[in-house]
C-alpha atoms as a PDB file:
ATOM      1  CA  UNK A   1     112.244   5.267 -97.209  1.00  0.00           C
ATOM      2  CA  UNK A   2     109.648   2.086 -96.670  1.00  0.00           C
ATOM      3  CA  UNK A   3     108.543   1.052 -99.769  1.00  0.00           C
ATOM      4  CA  UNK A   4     104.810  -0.214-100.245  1.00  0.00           C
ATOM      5  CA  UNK A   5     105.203  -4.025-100.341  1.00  0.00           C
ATOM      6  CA  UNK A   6     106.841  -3.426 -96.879  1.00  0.00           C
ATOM      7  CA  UNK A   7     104.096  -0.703 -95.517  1.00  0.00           C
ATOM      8  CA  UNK A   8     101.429  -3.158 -96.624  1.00  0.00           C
ATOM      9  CA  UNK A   9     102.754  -5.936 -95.009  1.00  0.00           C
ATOM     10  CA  UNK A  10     103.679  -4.183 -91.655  1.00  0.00           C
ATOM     11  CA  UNK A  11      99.941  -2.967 -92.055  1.00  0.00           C
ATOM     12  CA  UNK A  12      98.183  -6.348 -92.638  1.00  0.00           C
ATOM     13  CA  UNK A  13     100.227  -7.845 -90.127  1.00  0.00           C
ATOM     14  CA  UNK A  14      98.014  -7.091 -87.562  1.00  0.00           C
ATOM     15  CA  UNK A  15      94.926  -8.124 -89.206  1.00  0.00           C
ATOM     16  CA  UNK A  16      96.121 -11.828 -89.980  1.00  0.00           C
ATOM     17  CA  UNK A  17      92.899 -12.954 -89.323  1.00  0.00           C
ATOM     18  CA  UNK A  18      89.301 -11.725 -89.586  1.00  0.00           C
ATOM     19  CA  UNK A  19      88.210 -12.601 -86.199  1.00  0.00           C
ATOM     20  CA  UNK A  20      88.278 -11.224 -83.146  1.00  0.00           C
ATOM     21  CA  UNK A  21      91.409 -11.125 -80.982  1.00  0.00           C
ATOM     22  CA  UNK A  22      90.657 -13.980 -78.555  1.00  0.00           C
ATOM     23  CA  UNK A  23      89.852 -16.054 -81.546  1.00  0.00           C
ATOM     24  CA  UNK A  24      92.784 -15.826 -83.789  1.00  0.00           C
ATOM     25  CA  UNK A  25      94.659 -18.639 -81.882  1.00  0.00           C
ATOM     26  CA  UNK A  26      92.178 -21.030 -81.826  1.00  0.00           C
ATOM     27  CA  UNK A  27      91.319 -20.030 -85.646  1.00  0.00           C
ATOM     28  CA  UNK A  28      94.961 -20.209 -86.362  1.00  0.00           C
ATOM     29  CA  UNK A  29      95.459 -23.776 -84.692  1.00  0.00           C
ATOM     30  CA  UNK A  30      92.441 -25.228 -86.956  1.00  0.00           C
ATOM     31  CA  UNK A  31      93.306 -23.830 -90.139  1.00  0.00           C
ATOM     32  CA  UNK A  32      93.881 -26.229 -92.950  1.00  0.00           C
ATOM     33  CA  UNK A  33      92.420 -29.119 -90.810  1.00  0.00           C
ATOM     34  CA  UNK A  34      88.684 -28.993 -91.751  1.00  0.00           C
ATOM     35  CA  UNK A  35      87.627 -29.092 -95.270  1.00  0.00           C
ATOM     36  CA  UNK A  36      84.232 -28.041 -97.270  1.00  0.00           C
ATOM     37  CA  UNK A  37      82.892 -31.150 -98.341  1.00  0.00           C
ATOM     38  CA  UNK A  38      79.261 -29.914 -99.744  1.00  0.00           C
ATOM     39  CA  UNK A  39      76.739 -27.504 -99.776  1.00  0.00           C
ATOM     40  CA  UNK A  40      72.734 -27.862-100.338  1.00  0.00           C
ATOM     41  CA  UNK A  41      70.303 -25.147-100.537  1.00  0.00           C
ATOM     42  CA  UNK A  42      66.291 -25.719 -99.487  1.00  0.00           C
ATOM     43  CA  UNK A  43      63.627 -23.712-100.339  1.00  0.00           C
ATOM     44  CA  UNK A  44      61.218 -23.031 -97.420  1.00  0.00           C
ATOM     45  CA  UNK A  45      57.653 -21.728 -98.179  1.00  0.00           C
ATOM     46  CA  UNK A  46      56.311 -18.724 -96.418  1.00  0.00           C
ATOM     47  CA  UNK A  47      55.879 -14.984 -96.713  1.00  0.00           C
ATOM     48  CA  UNK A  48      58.078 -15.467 -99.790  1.00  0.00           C
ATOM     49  CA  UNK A  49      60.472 -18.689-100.855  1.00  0.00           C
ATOM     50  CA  UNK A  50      63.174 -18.231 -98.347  1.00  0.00           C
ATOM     51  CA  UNK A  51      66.292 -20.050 -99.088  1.00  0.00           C
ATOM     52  CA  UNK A  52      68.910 -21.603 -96.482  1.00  0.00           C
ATOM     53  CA  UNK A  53      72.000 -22.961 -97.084  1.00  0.00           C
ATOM     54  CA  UNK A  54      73.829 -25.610 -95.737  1.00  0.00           C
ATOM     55  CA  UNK A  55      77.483 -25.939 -95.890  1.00  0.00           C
ATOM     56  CA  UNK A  56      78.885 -29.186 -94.882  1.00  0.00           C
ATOM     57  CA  UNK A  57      82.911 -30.371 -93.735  1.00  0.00           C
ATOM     58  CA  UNK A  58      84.487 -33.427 -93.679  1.00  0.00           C
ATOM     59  CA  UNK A  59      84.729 -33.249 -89.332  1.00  0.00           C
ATOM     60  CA  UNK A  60      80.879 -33.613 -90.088  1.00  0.00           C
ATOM     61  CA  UNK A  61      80.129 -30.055 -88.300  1.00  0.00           C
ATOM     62  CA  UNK A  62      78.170 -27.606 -90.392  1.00  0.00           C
ATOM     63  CA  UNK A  63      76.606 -24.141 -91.204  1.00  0.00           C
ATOM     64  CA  UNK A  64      73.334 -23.011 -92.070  1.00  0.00           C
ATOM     65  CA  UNK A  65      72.685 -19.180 -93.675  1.00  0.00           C
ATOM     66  CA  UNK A  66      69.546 -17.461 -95.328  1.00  0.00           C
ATOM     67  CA  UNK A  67      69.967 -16.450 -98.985  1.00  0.00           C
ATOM     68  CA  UNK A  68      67.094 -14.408 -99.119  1.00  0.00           C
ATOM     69  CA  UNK A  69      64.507 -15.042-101.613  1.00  0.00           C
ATOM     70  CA  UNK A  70      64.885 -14.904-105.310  1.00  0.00           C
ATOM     71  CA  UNK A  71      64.385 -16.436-108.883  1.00  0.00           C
ATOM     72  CA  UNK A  72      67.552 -18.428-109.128  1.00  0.00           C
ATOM     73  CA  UNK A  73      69.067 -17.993-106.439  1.00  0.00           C
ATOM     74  CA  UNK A  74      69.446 -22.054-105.268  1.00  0.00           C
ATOM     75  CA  UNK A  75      70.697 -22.797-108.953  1.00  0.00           C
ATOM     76  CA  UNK A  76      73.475 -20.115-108.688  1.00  0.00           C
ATOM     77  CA  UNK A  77      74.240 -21.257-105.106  1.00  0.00           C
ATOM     78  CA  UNK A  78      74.230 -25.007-105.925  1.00  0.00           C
ATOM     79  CA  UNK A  79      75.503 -25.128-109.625  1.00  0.00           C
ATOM     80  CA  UNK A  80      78.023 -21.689-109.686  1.00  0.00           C
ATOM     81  CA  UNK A  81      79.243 -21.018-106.091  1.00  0.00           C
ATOM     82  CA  UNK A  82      79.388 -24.541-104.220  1.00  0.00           C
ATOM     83  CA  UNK A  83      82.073 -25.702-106.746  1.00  0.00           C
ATOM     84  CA  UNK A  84      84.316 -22.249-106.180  1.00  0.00           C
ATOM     85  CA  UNK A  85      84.248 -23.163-102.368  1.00  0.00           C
ATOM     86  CA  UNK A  86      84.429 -26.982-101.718  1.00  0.00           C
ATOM     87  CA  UNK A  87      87.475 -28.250-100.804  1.00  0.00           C
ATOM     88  CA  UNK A  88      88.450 -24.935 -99.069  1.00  0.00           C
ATOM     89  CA  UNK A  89      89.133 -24.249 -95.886  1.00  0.00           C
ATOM     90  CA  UNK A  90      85.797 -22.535 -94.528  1.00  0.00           C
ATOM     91  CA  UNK A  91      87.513 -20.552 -91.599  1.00  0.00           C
ATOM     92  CA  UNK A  92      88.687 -18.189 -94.570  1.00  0.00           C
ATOM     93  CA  UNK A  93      85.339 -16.556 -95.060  1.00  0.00           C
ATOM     94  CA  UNK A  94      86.957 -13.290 -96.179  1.00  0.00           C
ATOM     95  CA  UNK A  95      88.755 -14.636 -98.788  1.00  0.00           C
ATOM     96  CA  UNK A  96      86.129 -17.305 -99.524  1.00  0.00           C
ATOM     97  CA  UNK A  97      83.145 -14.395-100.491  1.00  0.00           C
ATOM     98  CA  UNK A  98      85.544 -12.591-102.152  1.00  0.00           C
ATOM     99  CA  UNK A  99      86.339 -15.466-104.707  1.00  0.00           C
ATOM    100  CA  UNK A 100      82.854 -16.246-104.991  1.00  0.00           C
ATOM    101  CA  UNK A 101      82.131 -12.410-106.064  1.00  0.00           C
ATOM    102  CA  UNK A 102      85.559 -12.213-108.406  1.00  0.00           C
ATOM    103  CA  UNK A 103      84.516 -15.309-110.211  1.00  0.00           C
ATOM    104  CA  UNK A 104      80.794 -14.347-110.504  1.00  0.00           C
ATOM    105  CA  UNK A 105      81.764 -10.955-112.089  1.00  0.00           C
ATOM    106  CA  UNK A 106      80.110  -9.863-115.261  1.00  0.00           C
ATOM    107  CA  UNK A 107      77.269 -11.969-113.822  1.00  0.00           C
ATOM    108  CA  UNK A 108      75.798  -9.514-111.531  1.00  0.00           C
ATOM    109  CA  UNK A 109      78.310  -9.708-108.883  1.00  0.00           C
ATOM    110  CA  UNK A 110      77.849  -7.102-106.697  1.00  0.00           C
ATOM    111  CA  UNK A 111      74.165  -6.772-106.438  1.00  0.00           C
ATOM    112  CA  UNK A 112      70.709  -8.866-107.291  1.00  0.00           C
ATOM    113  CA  UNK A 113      70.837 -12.832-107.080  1.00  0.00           C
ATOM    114  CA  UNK A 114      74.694 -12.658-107.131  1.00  0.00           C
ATOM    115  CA  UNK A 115      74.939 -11.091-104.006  1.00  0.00           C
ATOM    116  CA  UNK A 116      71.862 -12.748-102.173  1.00  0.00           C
ATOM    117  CA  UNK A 117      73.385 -16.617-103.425  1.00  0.00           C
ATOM    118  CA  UNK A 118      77.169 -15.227-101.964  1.00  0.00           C
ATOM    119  CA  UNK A 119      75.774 -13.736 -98.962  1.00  0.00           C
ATOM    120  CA  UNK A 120      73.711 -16.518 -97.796  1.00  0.00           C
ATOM    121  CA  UNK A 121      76.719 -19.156 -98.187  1.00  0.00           C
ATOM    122  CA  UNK A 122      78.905 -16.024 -96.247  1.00  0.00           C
ATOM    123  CA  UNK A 123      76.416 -16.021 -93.520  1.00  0.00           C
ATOM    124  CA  UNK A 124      76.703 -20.322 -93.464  1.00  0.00           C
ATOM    125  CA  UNK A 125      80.681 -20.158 -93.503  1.00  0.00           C
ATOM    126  CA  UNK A 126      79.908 -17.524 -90.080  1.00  0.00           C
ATOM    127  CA  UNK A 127      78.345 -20.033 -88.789  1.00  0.00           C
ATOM    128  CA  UNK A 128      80.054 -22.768 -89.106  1.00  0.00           C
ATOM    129  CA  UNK A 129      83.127 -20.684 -87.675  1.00  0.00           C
ATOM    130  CA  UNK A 130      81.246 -20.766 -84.757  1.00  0.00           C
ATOM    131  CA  UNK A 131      80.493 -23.941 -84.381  1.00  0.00           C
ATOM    132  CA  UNK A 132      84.243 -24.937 -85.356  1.00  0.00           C
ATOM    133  CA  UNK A 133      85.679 -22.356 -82.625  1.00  0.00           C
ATOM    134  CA  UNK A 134      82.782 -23.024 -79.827  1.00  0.00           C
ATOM    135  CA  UNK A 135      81.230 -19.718 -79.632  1.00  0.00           C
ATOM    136  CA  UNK A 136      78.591 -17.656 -81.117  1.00  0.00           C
ATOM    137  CA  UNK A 137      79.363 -15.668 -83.982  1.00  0.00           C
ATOM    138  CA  UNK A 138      78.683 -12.220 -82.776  1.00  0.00           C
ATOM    139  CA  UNK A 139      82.314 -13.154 -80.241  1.00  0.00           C
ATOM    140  CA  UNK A 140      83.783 -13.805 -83.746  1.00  0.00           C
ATOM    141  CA  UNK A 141      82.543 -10.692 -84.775  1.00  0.00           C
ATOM    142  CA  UNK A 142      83.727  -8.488 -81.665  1.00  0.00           C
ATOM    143  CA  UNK A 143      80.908  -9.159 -79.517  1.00  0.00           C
ATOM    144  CA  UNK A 144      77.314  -8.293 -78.907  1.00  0.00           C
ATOM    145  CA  UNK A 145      76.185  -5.215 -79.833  1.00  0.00           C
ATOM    146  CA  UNK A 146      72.605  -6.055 -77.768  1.00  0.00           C
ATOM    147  CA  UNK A 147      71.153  -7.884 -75.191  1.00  0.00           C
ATOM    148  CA  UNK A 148      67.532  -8.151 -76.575  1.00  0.00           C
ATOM    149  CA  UNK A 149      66.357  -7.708 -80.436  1.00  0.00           C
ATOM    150  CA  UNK A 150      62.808  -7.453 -81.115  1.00  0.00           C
ATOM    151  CA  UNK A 151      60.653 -10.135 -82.692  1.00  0.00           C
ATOM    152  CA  UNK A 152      57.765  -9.309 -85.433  1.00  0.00           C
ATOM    153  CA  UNK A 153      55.176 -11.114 -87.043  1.00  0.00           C
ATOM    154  CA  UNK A 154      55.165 -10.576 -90.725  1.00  0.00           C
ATOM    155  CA  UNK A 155      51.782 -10.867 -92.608  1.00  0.00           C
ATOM    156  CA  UNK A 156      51.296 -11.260 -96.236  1.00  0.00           C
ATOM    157  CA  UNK A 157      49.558  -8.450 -98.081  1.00  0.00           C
ATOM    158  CA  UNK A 158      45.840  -8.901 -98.300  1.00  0.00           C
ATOM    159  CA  UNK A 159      44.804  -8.127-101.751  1.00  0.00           C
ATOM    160  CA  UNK A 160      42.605  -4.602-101.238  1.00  0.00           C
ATOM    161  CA  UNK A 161      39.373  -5.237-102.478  1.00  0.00           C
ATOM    162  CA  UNK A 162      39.261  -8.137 -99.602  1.00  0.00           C
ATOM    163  CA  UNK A 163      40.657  -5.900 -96.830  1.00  0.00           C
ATOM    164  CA  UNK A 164      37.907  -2.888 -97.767  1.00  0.00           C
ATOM    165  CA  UNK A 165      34.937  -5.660 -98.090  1.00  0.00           C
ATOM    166  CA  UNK A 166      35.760  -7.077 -94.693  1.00  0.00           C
ATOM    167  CA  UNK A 167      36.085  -3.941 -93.031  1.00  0.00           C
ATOM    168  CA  UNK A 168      38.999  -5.285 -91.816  1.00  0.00           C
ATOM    169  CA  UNK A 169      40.867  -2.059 -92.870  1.00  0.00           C
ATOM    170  CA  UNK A 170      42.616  -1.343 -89.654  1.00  0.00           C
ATOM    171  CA  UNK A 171      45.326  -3.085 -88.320  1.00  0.00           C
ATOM    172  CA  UNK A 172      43.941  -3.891 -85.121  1.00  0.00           C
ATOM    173  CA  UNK A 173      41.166  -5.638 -87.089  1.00  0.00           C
ATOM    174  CA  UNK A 174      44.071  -7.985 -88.712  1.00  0.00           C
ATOM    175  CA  UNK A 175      46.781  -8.600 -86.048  1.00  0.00           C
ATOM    176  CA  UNK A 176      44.428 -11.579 -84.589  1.00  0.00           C
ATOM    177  CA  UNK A 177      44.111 -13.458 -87.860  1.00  0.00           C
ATOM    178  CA  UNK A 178      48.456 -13.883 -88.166  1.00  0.00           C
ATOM    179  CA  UNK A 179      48.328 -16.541 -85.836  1.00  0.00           C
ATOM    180  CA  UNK A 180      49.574 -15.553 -82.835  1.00  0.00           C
ATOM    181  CA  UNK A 181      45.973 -15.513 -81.301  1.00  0.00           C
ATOM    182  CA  UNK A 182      46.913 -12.034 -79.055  1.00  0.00           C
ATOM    183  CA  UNK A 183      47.845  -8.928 -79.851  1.00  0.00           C
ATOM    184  CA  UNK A 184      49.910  -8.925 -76.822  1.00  0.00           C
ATOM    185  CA  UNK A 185      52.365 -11.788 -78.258  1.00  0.00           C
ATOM    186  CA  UNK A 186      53.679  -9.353 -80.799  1.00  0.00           C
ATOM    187  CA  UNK A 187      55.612  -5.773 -80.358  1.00  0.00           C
ATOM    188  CA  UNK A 188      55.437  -5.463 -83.977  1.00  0.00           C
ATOM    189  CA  UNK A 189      53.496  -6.589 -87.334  1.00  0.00           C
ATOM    190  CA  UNK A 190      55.107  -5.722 -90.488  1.00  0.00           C
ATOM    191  CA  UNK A 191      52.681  -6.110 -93.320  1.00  0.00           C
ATOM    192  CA  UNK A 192      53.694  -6.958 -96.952  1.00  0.00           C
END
């Protein structure tokens, strides 16, 4: 009879690594070499306050992810989750998100600001992986699902009153005034 220490290893065995199979030697040969020296967080003005995330190493490469938008979410990244991952080793990214969750629980760690702060940094420690092995993430990731993804212009909301006063109530009406000058530069408008 196996016992389960020895079914779990046998099963993880396989899986020493979360990327993809043609990565896990080069992964392998760089672990423990680069370090997480530092990680900033800028707000950008737009539709909303979007916030990226930079993670920096001591081989001077880096990675940059989008947090989202959110009240507090560059004061949890910067002052609760950059301590918990520099000096790591940022090809863990498994292991890396879940220590940031663990040690953000009771805090709202699996949803709201929480999860935007640890998801952005996730999404920066993808891409630095990238950058580290030479490739874009989606080969880290098993590949591309698509060739082409559609790009849309996203407007802000115009309060009503104004839309119904400038008779500007129909789309069409709009779609020139988000800057693109055409309609035919967009496939798609989202409107807030």
């Amino acid at each position: 009879m196996i016992g389960r220490r020895a079914f779990l290893g046998a099963a993880c065995a396989g899986m020493g690594s979360a990327f993809a199979a043609p990565y896990q030697r080069a992964a392998a040969s760089l672990q423990k070499k680069v370090k997480i020296t530092g990680v900033k967080c800028m707000i950008v003005r737009g539709t909303w306050d979007w916030n990226l995330i930079k993670i920096e190493t001591d081989s001077g490469l880096y990675g940059i992810g989008e947090a989202y938008w959110g009240w507090g979410v560059k004061d949890l990244v910067l002052n609760k989750l950059a301590p918990i991952i520099i000096g790591e080793d940022p090809l863990n990214v498994d292991k890396l998100y879940t220590k940031m969750l663990m040690q953000s629980a009771g805090a709202g760690a699996i949803a709201g600001v929480t999860m935007t702060a640890a998801s952005g940094i996730e999404i920066a420690l993808w891409d630095l992986c990238g950058r580290m092995l030479q490739t874009p993430v989606c080969n880290l990731l098993g590949g591309r699902f698509r060739d082409k993804v559609r790009f849309y212009r996203t407007l802000q909301r115009v309060p009503t009153s104004r839309i119904w006063a400038s008779g500007a109530h129909r789309w069409t009406r709009l779609a020139p005034k988000s800057g693109s000058g055409t309609l035919s530069s967009f496939k798609a408008m989202v409107f807030q």
